[in-house]
Protein backbone atom coordinates (compact mmCIF):
# COMPACT_ATOMS: atom_id res chain seq x y z
CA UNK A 1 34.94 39.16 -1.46
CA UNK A 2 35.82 39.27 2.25
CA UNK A 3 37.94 37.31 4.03
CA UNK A 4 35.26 34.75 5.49
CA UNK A 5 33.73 34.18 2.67
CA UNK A 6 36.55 32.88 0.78
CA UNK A 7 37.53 30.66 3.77
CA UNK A 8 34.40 28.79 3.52
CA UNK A 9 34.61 28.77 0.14
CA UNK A 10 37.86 26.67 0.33
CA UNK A 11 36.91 24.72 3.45
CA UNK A 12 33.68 23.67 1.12
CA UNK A 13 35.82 22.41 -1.27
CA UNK A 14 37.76 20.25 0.95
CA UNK A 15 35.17 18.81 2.45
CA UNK A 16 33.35 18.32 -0.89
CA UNK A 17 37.18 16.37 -1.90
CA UNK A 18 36.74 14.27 1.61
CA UNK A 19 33.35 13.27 1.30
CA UNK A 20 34.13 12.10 -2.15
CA UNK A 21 37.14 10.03 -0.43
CA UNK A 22 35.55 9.11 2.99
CA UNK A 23 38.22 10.65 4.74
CA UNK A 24 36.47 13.88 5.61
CA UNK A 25 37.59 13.31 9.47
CA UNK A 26 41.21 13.07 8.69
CA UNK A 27 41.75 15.46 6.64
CA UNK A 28 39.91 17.92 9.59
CA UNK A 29 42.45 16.94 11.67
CA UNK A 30 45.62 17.54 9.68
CA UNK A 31 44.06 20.84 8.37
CA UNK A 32 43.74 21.74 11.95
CA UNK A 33 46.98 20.05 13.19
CA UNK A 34 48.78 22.71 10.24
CA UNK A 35 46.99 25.27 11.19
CA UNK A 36 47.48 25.17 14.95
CA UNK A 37 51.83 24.86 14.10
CA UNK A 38 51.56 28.12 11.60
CA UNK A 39 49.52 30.16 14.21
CA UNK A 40 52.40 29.06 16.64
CA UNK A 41 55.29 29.93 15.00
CA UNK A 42 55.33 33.77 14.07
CA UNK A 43 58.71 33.41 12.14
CA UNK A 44 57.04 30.76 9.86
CA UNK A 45 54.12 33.00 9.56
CA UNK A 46 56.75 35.40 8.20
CA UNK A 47 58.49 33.08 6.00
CA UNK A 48 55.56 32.02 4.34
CA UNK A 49 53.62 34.79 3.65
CA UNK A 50 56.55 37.70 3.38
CA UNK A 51 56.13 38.91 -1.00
CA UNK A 52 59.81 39.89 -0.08
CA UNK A 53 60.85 35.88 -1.26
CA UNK A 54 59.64 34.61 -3.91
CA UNK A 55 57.07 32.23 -4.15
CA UNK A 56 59.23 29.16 -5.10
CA UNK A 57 61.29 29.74 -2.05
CA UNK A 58 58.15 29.79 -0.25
CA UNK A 59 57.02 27.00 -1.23
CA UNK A 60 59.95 25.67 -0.35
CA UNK A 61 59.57 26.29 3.15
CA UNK A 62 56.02 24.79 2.70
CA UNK A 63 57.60 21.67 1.13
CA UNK A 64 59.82 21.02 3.65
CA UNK A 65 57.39 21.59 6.78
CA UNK A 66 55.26 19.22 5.36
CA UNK A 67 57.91 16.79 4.69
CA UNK A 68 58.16 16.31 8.06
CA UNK A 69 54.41 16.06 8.78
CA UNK A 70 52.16 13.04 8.24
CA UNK A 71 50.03 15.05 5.82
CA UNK A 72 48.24 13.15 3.54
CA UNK A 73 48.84 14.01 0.17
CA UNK A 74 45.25 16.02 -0.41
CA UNK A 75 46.45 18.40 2.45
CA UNK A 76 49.77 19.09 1.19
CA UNK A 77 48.16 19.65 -1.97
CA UNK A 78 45.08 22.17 -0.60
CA UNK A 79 47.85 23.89 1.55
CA UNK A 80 50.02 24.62 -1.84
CA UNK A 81 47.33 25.88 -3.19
CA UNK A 82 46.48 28.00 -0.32
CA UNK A 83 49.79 29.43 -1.10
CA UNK A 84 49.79 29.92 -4.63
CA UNK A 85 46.53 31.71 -4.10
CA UNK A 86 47.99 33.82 -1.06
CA UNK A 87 45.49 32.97 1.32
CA UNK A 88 48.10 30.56 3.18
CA UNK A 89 47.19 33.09 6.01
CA UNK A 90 43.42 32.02 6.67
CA UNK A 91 44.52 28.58 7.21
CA UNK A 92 42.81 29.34 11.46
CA UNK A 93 39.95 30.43 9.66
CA UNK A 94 39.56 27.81 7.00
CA UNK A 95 40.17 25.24 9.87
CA UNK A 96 37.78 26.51 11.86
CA UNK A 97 34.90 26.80 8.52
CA UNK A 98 35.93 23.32 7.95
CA UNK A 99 34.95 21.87 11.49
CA UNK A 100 31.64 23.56 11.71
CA UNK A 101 30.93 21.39 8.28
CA UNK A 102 32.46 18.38 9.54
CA UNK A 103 29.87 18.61 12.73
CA UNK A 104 26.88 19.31 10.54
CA UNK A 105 27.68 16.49 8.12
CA UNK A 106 28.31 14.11 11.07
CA UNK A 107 24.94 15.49 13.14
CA UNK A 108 27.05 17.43 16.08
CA UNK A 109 26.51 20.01 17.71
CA UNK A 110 28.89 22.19 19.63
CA UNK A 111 27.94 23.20 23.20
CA UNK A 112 29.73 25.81 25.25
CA UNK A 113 29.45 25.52 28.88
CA UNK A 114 30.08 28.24 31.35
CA UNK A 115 30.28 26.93 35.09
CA UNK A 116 31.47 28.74 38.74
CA UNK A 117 33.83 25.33 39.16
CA UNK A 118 35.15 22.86 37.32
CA UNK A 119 32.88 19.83 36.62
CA UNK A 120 33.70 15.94 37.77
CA UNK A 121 33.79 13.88 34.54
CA UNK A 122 30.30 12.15 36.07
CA UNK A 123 28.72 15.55 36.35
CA UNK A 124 30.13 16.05 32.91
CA UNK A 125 28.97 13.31 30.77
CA UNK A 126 25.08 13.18 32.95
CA UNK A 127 25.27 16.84 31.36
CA UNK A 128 26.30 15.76 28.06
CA UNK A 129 23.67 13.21 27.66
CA UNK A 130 21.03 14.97 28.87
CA UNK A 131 22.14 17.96 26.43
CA UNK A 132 21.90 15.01 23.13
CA UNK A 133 18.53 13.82 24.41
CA UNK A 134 17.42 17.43 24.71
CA UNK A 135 18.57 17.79 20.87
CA UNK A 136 18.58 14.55 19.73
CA UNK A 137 22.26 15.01 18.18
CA UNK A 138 25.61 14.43 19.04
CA UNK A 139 26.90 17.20 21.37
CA UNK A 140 30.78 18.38 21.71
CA UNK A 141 30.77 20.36 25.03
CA UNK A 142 33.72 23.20 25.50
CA UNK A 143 33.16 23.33 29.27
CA UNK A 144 34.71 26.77 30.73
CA UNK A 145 35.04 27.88 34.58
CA UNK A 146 34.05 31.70 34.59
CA UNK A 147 34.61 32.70 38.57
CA UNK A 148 32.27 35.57 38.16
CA UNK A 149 29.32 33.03 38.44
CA UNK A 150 27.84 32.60 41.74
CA UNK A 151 26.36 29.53 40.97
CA UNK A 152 24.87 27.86 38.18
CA UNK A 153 25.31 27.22 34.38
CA UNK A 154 25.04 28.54 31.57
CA UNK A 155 24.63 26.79 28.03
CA UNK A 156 25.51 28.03 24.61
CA UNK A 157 23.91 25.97 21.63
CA UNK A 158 24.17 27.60 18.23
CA UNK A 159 21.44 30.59 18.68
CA UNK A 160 20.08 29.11 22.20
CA UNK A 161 21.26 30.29 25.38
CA UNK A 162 19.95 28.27 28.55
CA UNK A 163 21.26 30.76 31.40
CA UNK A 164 20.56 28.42 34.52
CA UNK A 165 22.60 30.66 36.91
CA UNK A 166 21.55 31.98 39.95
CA UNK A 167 21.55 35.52 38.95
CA UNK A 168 19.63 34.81 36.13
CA UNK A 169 16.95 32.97 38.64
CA UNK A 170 17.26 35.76 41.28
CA UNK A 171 16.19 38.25 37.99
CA UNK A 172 13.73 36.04 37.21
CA UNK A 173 11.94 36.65 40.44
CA UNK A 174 12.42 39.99 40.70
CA UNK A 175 10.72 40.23 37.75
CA UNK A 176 7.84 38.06 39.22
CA UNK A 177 7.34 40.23 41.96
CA UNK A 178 7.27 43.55 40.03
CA UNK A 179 4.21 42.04 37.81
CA UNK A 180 2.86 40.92 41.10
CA UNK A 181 2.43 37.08 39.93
């Protein structure tokens, strides 16, 4: 079974735990808080994953990171068993599984937008609204500055791509002109 499909498995189950619980949210942002601190820290990386010690004294290790966390005790549980499974490594992965479910349970959708400059927080949030009344859901916008853009935007919905830029536009003429509309 690849690699993917095993993190989804477990971020599935999590999420099936926090739903059960109500604190689906929470437990999102621990998993991703963990997750974030182990891709960090290369030495922990090799610490916790390195067959050379054994796996109590990994889990160990484990123990005594999350001692000093506020992990609730469901995390610190799935994150042992990560471990004893030996797929403490996909942690990113099963973090990032996790908040695509979290944002299709709670009716979000994730927006990437690509701009020439960075946007004032008005122009921001007008663009934000009008993307939720364009899709009727919640929408989480990861707004990047790409300098290679004249002018323009670009947005990145799931499979939909609006490219409002003004090379696209300039194309978009050209093409016009060689149908002779």
């Amino acid at each position: 079974m690849t690699r993917s499909k095993v993190s989804k498995r477990y971020a599935k189950a999590l999420l099936s735990l926090g739903m059960e619980d109500g604190r689906y949210q929470e437990y999102g942002k621990e998993l991703r808080a963990f997750a974030d601190f182990y891709a960090s820290y290369g030495e922990l990386n090799q610490a916790i994953t390195n067959p050379a010690f054994t796996l109590e004294d990994r889990k160990e290790i484990l123990k005594a990171l999350l001692a000093r966390s506020a992990a609730s005790e469901t995390i610190r549980n799935f994150l042992n068993l990560l471990l004893d499974k030996g797929r403490i490594s996909a942690v990113g992965e099963i973090s990032a599984f996790y908040e695509q479910l979290t944002d299709e349970v709670s009716n979000i959708l994730r927006a990437e937008v690509v701009v020439p400059r960075p946007l004032t927080g008005e122009v921001e949030s007008k663009l934000g609204r009008a993307l939720e009344q364009m899709t009727s859901k919640k929408v989480r916008m990861n707004v990047r500055q790409d300098k290679s853009i004249l002018g323009g935007i670009i947005v990145k919905i799931g499979d939909l791509v609006v490219d409002g830029t003004v090379k696209a536009q300039v194309q978009g003429i050209k093409e016009s002109l060689k149908r002779g509309v």
